[in-house]
Protein backbone atom coordinates (compact mmCIF):
# COMPACT_ATOMS: atom_id res chain seq x y z
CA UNK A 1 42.16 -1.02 23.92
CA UNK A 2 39.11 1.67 23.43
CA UNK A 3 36.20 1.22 23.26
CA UNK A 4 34.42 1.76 20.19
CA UNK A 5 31.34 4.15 20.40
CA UNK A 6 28.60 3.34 17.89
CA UNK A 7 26.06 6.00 17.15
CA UNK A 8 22.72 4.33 16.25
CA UNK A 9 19.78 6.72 15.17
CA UNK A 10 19.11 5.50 16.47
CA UNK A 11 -0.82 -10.55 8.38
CA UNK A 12 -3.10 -11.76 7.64
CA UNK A 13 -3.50 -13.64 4.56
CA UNK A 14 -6.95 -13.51 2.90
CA UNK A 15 -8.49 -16.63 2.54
CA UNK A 16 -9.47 -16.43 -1.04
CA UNK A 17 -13.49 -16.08 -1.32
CA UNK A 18 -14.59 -17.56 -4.88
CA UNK A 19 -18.51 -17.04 -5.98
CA UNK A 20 -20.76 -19.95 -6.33
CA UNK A 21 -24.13 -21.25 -7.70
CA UNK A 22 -26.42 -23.72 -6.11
CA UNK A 23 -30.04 -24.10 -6.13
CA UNK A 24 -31.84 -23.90 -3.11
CA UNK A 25 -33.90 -27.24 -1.64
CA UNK A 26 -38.00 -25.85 -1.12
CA UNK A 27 -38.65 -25.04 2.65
CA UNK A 28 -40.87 -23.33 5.09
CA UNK A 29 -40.38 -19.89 5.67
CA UNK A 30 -38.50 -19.65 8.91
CA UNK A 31 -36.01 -17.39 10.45
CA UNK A 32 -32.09 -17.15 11.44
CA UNK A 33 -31.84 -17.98 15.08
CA UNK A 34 -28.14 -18.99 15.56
CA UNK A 35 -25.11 -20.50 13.83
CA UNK A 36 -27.00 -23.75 12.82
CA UNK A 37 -30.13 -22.25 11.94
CA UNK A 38 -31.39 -22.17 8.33
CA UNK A 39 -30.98 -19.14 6.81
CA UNK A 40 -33.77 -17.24 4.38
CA UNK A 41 -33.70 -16.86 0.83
CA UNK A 42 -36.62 -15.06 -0.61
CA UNK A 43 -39.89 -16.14 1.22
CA UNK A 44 -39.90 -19.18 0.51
CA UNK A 45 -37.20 -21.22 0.92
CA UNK A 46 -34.18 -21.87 3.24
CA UNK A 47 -30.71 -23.75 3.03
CA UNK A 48 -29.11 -24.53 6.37
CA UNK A 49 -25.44 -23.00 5.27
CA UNK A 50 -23.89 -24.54 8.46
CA UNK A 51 -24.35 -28.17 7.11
CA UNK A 52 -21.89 -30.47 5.32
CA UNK A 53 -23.88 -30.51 2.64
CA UNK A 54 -24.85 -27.56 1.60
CA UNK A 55 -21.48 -25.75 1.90
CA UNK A 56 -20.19 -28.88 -0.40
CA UNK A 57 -23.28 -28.09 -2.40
CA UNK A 58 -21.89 -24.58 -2.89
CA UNK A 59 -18.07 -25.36 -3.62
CA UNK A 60 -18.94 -28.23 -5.51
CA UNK A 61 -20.73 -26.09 -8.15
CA UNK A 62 -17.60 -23.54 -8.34
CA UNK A 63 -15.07 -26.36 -8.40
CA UNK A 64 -16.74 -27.86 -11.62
CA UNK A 65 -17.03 -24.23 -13.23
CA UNK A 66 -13.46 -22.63 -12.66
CA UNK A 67 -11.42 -26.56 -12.70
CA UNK A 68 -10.40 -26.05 -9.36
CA UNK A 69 -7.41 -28.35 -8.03
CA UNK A 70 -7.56 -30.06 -4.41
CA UNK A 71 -5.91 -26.89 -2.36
CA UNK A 72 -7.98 -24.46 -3.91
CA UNK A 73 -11.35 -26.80 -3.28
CA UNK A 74 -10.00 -26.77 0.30
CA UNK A 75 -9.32 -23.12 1.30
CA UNK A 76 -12.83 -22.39 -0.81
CA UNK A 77 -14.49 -24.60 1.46
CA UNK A 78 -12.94 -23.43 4.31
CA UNK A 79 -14.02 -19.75 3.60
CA UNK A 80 -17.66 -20.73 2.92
CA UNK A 81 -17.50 -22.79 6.25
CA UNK A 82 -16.45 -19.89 8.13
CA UNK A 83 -18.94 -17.63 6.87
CA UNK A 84 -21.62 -19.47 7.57
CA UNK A 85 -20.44 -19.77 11.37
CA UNK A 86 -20.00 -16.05 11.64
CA UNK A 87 -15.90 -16.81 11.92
CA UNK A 88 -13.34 -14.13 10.71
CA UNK A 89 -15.79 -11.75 9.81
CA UNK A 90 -17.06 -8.34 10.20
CA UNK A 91 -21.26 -8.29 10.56
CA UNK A 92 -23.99 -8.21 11.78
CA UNK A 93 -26.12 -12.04 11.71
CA UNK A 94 -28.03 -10.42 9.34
CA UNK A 95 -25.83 -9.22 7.06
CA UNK A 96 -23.85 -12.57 7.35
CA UNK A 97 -26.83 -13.85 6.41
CA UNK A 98 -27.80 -11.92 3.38
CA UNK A 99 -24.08 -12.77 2.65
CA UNK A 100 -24.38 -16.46 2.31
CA UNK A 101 -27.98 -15.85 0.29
CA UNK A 102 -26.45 -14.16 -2.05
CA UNK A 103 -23.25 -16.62 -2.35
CA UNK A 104 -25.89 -19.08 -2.94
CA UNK A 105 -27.06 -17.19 -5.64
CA UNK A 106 -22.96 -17.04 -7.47
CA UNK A 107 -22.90 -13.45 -6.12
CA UNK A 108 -19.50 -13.40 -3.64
CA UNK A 109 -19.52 -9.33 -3.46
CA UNK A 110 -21.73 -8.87 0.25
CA UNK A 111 -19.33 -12.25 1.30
CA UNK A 112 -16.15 -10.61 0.23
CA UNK A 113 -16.99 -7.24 1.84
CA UNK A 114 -17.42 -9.13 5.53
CA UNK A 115 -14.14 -10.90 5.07
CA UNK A 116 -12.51 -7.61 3.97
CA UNK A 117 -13.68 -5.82 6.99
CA UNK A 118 -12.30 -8.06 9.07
CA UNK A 119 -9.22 -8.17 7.73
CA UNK A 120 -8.82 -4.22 7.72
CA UNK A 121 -9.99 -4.57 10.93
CA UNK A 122 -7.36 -7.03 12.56
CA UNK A 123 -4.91 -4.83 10.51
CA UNK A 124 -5.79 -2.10 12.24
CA UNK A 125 -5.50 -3.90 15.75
CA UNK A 126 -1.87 -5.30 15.06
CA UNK A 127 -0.70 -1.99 14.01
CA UNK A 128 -2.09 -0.63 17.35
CA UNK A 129 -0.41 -3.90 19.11
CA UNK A 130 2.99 -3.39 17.57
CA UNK A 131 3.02 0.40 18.83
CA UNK A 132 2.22 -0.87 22.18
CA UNK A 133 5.56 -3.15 21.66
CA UNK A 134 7.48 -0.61 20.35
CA UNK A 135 6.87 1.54 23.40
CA UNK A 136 7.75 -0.67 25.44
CA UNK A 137 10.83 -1.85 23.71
CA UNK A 138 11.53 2.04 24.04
CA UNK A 139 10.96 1.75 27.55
CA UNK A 140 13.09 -2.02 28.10
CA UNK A 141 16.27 -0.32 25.89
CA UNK A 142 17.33 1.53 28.78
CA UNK A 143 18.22 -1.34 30.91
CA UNK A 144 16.86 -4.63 30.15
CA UNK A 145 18.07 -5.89 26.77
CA UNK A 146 16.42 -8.54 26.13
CA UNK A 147 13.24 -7.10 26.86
CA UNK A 148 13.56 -4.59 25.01
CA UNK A 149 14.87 -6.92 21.69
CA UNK A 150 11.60 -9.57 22.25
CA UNK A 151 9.20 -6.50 22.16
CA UNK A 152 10.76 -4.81 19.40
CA UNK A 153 10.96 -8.18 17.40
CA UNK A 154 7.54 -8.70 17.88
CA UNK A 155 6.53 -5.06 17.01
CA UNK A 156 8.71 -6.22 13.88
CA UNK A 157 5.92 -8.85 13.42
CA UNK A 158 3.08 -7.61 13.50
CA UNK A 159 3.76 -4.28 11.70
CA UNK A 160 7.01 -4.89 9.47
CA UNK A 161 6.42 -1.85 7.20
CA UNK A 162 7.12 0.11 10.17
CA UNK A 163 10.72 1.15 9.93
CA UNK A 164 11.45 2.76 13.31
CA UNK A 165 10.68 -0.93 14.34
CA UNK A 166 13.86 -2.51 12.28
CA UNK A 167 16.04 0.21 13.06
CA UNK A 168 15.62 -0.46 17.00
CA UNK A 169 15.73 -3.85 16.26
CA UNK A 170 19.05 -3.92 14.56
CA UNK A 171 20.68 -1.33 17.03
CA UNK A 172 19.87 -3.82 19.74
CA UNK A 173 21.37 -6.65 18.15
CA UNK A 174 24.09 -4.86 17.51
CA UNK A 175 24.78 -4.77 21.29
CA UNK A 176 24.15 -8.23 21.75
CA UNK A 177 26.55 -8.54 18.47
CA UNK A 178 24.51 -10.48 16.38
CA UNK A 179 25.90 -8.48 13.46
CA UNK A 180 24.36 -10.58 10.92
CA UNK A 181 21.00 -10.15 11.75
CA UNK A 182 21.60 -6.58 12.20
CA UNK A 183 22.80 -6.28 9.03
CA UNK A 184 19.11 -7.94 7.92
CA UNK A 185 17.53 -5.35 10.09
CA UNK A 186 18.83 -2.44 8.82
CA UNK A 187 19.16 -3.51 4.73
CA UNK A 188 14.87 -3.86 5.91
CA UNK A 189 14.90 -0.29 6.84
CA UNK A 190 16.82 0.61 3.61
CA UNK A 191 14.64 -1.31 1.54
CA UNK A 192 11.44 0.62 3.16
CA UNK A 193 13.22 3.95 2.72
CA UNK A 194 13.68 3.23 -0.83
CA UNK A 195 10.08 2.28 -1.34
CA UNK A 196 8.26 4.78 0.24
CA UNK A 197 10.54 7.28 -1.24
CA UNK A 198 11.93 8.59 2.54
CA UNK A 199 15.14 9.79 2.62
CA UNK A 200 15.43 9.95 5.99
CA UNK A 201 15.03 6.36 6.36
CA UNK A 202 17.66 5.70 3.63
CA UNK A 203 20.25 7.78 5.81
CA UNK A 204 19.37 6.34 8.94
CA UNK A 205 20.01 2.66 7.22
CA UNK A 206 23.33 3.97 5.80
CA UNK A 207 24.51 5.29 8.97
CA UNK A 208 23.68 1.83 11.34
CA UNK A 209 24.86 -0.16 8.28
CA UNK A 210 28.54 2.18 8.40
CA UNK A 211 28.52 1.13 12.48
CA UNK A 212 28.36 -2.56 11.58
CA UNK A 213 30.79 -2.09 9.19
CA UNK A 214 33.07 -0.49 11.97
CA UNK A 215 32.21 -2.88 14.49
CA UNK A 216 33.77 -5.47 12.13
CA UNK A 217 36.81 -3.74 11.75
CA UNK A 218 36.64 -3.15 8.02
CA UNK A 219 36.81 0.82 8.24
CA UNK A 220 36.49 1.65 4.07
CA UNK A 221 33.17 -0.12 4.16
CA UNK A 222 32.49 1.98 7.26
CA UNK A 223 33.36 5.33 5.80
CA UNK A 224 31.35 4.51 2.44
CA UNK A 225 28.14 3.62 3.96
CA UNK A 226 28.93 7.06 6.59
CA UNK A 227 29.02 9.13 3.68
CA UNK A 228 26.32 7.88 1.64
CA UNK A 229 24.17 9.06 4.71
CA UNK A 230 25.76 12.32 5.02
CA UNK A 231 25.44 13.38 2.09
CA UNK A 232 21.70 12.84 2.04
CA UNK A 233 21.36 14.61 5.47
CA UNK A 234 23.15 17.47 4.54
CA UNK A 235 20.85 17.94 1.63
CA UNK A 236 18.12 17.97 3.96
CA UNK A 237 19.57 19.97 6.52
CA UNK A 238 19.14 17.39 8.90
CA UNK A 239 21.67 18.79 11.55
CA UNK A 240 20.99 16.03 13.92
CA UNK A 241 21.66 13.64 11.27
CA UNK A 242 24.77 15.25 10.34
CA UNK A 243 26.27 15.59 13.83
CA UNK A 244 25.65 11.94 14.20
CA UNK A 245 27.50 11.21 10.78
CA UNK A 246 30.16 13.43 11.91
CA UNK A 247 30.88 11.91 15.06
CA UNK A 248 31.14 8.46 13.46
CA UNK A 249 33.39 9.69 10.92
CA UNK A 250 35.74 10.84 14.00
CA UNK A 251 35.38 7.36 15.37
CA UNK A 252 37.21 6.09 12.20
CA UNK A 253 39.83 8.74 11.48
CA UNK A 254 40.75 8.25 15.31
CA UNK A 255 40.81 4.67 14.74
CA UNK A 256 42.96 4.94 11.67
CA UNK A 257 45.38 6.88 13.65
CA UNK A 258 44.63 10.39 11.80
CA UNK A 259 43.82 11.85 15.05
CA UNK A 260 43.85 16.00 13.18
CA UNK A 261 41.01 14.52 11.03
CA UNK A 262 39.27 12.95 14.01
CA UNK A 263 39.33 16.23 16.29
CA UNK A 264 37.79 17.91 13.13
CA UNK A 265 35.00 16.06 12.78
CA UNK A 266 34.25 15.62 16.29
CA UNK A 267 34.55 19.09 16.82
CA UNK A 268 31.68 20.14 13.71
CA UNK A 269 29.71 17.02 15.25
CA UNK A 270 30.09 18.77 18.89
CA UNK A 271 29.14 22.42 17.51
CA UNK A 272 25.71 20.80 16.11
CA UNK A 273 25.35 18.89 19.07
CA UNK A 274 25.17 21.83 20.92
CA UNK A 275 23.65 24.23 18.95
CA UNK A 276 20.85 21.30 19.01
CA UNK A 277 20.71 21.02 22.64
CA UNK A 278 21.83 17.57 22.60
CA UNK A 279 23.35 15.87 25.58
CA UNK A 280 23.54 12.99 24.29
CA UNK A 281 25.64 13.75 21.09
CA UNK A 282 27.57 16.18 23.63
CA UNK A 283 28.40 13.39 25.70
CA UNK A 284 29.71 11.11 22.52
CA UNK A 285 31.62 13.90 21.07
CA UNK A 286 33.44 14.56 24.32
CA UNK A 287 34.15 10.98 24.87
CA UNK A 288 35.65 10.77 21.43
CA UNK A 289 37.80 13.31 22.30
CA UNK A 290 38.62 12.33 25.40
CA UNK A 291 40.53 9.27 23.42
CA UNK A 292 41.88 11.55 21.10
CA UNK A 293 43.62 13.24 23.73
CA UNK A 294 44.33 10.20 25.64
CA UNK A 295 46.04 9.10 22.04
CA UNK A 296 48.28 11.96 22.45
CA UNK A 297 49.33 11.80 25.77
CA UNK A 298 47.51 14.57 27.10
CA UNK A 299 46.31 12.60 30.11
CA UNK A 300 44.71 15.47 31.74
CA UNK A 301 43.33 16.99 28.68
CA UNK A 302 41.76 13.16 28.35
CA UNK A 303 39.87 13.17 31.78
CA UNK A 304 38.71 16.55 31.43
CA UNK A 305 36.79 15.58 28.57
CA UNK A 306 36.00 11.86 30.02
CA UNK A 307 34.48 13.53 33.07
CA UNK A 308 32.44 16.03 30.73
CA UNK A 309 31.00 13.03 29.23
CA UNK A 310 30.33 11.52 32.31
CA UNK A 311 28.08 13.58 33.95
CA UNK A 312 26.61 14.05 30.51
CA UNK A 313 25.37 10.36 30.55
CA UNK A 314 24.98 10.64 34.14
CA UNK A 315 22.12 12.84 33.80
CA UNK A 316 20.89 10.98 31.00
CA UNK A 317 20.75 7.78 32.98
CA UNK A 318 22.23 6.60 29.86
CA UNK A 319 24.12 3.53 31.11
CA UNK A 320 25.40 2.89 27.66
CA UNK A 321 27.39 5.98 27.79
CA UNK A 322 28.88 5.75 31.27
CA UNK A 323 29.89 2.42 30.63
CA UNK A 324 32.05 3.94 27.82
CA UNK A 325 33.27 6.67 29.99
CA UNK A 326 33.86 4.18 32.74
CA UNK A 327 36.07 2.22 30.51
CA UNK A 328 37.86 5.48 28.97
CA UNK A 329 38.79 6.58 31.92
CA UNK A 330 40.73 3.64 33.38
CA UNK A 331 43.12 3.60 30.25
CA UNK A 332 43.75 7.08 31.88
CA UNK A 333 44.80 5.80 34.99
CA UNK A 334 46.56 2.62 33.17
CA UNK A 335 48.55 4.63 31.27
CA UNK A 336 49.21 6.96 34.37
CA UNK A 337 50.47 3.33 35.94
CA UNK A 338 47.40 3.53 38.96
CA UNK A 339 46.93 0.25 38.23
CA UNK A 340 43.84 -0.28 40.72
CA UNK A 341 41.91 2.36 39.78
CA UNK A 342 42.15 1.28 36.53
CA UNK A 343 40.49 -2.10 37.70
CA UNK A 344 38.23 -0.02 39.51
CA UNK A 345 37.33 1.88 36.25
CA UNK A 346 37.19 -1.23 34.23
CA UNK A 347 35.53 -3.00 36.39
CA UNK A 348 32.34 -0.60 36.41
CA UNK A 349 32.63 -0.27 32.90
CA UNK A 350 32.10 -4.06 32.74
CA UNK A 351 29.20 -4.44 35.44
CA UNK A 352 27.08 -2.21 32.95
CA UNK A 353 27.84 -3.84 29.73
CA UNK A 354 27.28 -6.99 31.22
CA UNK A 355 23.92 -6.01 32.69
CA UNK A 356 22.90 -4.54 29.16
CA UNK A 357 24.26 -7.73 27.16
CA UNK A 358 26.60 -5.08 25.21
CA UNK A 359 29.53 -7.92 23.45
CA UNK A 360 31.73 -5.04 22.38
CA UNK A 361 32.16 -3.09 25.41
CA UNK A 362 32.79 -6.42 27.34
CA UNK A 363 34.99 -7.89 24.80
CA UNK A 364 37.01 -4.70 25.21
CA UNK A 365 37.09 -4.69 29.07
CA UNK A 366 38.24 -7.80 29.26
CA UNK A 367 40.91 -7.23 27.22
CA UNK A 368 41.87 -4.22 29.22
CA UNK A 369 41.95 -6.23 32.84
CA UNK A 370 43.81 -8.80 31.08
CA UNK A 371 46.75 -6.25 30.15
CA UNK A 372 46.58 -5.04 33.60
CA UNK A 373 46.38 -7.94 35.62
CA UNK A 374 49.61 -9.16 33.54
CA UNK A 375 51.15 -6.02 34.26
CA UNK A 376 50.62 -6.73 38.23
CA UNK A 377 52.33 -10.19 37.30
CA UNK A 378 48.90 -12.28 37.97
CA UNK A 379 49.56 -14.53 34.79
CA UNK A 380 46.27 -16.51 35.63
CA UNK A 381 43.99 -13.98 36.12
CA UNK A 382 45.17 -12.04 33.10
CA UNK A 383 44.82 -15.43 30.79
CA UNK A 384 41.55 -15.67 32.12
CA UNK A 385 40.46 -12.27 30.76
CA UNK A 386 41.85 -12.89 27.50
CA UNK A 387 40.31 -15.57 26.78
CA UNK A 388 37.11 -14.12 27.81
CA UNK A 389 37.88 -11.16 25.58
CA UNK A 390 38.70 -13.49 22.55
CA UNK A 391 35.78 -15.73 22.84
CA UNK A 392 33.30 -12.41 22.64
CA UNK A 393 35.24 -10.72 19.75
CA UNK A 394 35.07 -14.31 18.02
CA UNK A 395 31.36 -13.71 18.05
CA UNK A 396 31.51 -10.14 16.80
CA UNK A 397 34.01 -11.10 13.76
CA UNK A 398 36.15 -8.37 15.20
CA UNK A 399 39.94 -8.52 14.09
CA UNK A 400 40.50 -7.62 17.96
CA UNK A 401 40.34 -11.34 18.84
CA UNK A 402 43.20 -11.70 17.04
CA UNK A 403 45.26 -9.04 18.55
CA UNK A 404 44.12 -9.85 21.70
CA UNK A 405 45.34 -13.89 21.24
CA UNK A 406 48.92 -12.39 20.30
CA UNK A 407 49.21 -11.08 23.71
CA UNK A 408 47.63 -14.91 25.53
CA UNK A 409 50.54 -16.38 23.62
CA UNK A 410 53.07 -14.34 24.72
CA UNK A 411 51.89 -14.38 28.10
């Protein structure tokens, strides 16, 4: 079995602040000198905002006017309550206080405009939060998986119109194969694309949502989604995009078996790829036709390409990548019949994706030490693999679970 390489490109709620009347009780003149101090109106006379009784004064009064029903009496309360303590606000105790004289007075606009700054404000600070998670989800994708998906679901959180965000998101659960829920994440970046007009967004959604597709097994849903996004990237001569779109359409011609169509697009995803100075694409493109090769029995022709790869990723420190070219290389040396160093291959291919929580490439390298371990005549240990193998592509919906199960039952 291969192993399938899937390109990925990669609140506030304002408390509603409604004006009131209410006439002010005759005072001495005094001065604001903390949270339960009375504050001034005029010269004259004072209302001490932070009692009971005066903020029920004040909502009272508006609750009678505007027919107010229990949940609105409640959050109007709670708003006047938390301006007169200075809470979830932007100001000075001045203007906080020429705030709540003027809300005494029906006027709600110096009120609103404290509660609006805040919220801007707090805004501001979770937008600068979630790019602090999204670096270091950036950071965690390299080797720690779950890391890397708690900080990007958080960035997710606290600044979901930020698409880079999803997309991350849903590439990582794709590894983990939580397909569904990459399936969410990506139809979010789609849905942003579409609203803020970005093409580039709506390609990159395409694209991921073609690799789910292909994870799955159903290749026509694949291709669709695939071309949808490469037909927007070549119309705006997005030549990273396109390699990337290229490359996955090789993935499904080889996977079909139409290995003339596969070469051909991973050979136009391979002359971007260069001409882009990408490694990374390199390193993909090579490993695709590595298999290709290794489809038709050009064994050496296979490794040359395998090892290309491999340094590739090896420079890259992309683990991802070598634990594709790990496992690509021991079918080599399977087919070849060197049985144990294509347990050695497999083997290191599995360490990784294990490490990184990648379902997929595990699935598959189970799979592949079962076939060999039942070629060496170890019936237990090769069971044992396929039912590892199953129970992962059982989680990923893949239609390899039930190829692999025909081979557990003729064991």
């Amino acid at each position: 079995m291969e192993i399938k390489k899937i390109t990925s490109w990669i609140i506030l709620s304002l408390l509603p602040v409604i004006c009131a009347n209410a006439t002010p009780k005759a005072a001495k003149t005094t001065t604001t000198t903390g949270d339960n101090s009375p504050a001034v109106i005029g010269d004259h006379t004072t209302i001490n905002y932070s009692s009971a009784a005066a903020i029920d004064k004040i909502v009272a009064v508006y609750a009678t006017q505007h027919q107010l029903d229990t949940e609105q009496i409640k959050s109007l309360t709670t708003a006047v309550t938390a301006l007169s303590q200075g809470k979830g606000v932007s100001g000075t105790e001045s203007q906080i206080k020429a705030a709540l004289d003027a809300l005494a007075q029906g006027n709600t606009a110096l009120a609103k405009a404290l509660f609006e700054k805040e919220t801007q404000r707090v805004e501001l600070a979770a937008k600068q939060g979630a790019a602090a998670y999204r670096n270091l989800g950036a950071l965690a994708f390299l080797n720690n998986t779950q890391e890397a998906l708690q900080a990007y679901r958080r960035a997710t959180q606290l600044d979901p119109d930020d698409a880079t965000g999803w997309n991350e998101l849903g590439t990582l659960l794709m590894r983990v194969g939580d397909l569904d829920d990459a399936i969410a994440a990506y139809s979010k970046v789609l849905a942003l694309g579409e609203s803020q007009q970005d093409k580039e967004k709506i390609a990159w959604a395409y694209g991921n949502l073609g690799s789910v597709y292909f994870t799955r097994g159903d290749l026509d849903k694949a291709v669709e989604f695939y071309e949808k996004g490469l037909a927007i990237q070549i119309a705006l001569g997005d030549k990273q995009g396109m390699a990337a779109k290229y490359g996955n359409l090789g993935n499904v011609y080889k996977t079909r078996g139409d290995l003339n169509k596969a070469i051909e697009f991973y050979q136009k995803a391979l002359t971007l790829h260069e001409a882009l100075g990408s490694k990374e694409g390199m390193a993909q493109n090579y490993s695709g036709l590595g298999l290709v090769y290794f489809k038709r029995g050009d064994l050496n022709k296979a490794i040359e390409f395998q090892q290309k790869a491999l340094t590739l990723d090896e420079d890259l420190g992309s683990k991802e990548g070598m634990a594709q070219n790990y496992g690509n290389l021991g079918l080599v040396y399977d087919k070849r019949g060197d049985l144990d160093k294509a347990i050695e291959f497999y083997q290191k291919s599995l360490a990784i994706a294990e490490a990184l929580g990648i379902k997929e490439t595990s699935a598959n390298q189970y799979a592949n030490l079962g076939l060999v371990y039942e070629q060496k005549g170890n019936k237990a240990e090769a069971k044992r693999y396929y039912q590892k193998s199953i129970e992962l592509y059982n989680t990923l919906g893949s239609p390899n679970a039930k190829k692999v199960q025909g081979w557990l039952d003729k064991l």
